[in-house]
N, C-alpha and C. Protein backbone atom coordinates (compact mmCIF):
# COMPACT_ATOMS: atom_id res chain seq x y z
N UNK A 1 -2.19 9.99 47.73
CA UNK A 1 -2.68 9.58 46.44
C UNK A 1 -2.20 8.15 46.17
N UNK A 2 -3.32 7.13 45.61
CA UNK A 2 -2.84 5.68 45.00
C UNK A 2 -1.99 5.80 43.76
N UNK A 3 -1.01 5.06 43.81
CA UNK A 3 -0.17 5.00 43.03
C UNK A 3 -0.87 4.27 41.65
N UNK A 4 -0.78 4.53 40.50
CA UNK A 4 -1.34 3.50 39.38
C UNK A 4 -0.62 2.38 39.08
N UNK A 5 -1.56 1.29 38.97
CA UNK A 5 -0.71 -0.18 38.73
C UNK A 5 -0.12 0.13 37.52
N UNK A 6 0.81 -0.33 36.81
CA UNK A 6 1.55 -0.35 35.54
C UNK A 6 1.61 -1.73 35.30
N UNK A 7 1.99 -1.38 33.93
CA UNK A 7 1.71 -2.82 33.14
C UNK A 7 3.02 -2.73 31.96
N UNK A 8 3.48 -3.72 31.21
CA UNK A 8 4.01 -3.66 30.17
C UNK A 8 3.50 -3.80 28.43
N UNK A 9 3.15 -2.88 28.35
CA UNK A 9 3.03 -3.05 26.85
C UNK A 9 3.97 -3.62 25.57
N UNK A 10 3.75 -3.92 24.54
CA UNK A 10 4.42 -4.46 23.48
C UNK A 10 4.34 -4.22 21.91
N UNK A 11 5.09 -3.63 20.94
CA UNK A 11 4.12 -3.04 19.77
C UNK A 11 4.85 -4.47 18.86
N UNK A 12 4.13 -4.87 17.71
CA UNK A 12 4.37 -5.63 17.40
C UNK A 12 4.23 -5.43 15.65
N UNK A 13 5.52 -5.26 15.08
CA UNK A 13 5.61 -5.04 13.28
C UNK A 13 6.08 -5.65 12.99
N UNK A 14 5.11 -6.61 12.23
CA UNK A 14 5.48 -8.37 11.27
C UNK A 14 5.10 -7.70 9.94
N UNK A 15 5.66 -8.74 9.17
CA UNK A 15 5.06 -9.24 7.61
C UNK A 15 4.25 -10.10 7.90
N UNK A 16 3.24 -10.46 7.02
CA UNK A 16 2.28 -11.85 6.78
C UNK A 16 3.26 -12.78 5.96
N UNK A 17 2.85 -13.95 6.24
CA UNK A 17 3.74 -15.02 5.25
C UNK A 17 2.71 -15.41 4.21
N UNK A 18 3.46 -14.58 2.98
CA UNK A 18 2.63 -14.46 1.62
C UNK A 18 1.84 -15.49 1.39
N UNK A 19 0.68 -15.00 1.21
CA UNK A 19 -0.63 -16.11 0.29
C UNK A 19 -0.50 -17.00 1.34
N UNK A 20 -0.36 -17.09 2.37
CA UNK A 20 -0.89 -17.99 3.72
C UNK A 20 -1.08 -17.87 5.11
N UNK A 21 -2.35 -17.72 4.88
CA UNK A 21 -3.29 -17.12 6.23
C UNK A 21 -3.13 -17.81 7.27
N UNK A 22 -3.06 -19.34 7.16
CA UNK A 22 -2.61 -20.46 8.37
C UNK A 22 -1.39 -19.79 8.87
N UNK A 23 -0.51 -20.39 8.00
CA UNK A 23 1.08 -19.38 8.49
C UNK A 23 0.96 -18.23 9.03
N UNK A 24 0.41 -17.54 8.41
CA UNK A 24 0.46 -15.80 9.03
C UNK A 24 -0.51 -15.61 10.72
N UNK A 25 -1.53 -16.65 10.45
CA UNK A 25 -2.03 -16.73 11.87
C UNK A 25 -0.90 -17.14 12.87
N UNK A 26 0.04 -18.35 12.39
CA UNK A 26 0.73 -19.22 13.33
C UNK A 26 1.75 -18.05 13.39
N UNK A 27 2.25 -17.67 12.93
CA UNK A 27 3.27 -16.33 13.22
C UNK A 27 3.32 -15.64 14.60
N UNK A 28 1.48 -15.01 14.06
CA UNK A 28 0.99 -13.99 15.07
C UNK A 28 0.89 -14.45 16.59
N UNK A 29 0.72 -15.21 16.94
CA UNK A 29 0.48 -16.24 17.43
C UNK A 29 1.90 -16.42 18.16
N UNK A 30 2.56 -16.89 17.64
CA UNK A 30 4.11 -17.15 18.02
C UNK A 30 4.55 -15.90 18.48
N UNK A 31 4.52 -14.96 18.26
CA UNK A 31 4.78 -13.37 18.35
C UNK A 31 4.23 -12.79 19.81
N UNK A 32 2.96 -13.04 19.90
CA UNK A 32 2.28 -12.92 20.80
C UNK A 32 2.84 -13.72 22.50
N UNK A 33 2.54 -15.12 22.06
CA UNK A 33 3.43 -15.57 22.88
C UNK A 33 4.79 -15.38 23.83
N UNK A 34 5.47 -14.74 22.49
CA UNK A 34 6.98 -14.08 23.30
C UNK A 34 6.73 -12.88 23.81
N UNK A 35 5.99 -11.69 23.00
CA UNK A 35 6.06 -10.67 23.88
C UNK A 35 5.27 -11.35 25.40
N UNK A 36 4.46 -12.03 25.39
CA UNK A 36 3.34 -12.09 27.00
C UNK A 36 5.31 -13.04 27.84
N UNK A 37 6.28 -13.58 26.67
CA UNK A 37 7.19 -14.52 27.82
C UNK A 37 7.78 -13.25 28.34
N UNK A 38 7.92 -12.15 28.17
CA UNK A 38 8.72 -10.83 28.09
C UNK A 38 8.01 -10.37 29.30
N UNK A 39 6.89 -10.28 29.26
CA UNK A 39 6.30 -9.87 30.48
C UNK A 39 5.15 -8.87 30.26
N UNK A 40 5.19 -8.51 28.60
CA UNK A 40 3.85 -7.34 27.85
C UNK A 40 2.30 -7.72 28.55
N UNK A 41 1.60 -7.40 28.78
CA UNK A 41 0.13 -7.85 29.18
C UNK A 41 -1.31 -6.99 28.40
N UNK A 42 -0.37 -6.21 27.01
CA UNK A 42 -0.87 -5.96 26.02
C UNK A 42 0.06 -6.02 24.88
N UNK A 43 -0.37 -6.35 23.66
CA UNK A 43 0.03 -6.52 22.83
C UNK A 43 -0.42 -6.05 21.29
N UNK A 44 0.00 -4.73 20.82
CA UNK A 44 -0.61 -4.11 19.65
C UNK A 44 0.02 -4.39 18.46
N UNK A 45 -0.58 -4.59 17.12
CA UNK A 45 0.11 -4.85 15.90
C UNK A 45 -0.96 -3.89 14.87
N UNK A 46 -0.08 -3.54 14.49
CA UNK A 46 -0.25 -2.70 13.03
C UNK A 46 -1.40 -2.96 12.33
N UNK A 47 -2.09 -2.53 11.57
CA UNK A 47 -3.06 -2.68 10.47
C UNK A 47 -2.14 -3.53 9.31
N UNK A 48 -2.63 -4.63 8.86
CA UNK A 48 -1.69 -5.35 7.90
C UNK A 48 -0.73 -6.43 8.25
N UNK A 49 -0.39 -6.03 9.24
CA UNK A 49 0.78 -6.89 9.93
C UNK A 49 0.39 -8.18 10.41
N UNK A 50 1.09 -8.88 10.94
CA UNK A 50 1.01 -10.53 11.79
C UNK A 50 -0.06 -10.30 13.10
């Protein structure tokens, strides 16, 4: 039997930075970034969150 490739996943629970959507994009964004430096090659966030 083939073995299944594996991967690293990442869950991701931010705040938004109040009343600013630029910011809260640049957050997500920044967030994203570190989990993929970590080695994640998915990356899930919350309903609401960054």
């Amino acid at each position: 039997m083939k073995q299944a490739d594996s991967f690293r996943i990442a869950a991701v629970e931010a705040s938004s930075v109040f009343l600013d959507s630029e910011a809260s994009g640049e957050k997500a964004c920044r967030l994203i970034h570190e989990a993929a430096a970590e080695g994640a090659r998915l990356v899930e966030s919350a309903r609401g969150s960054a």
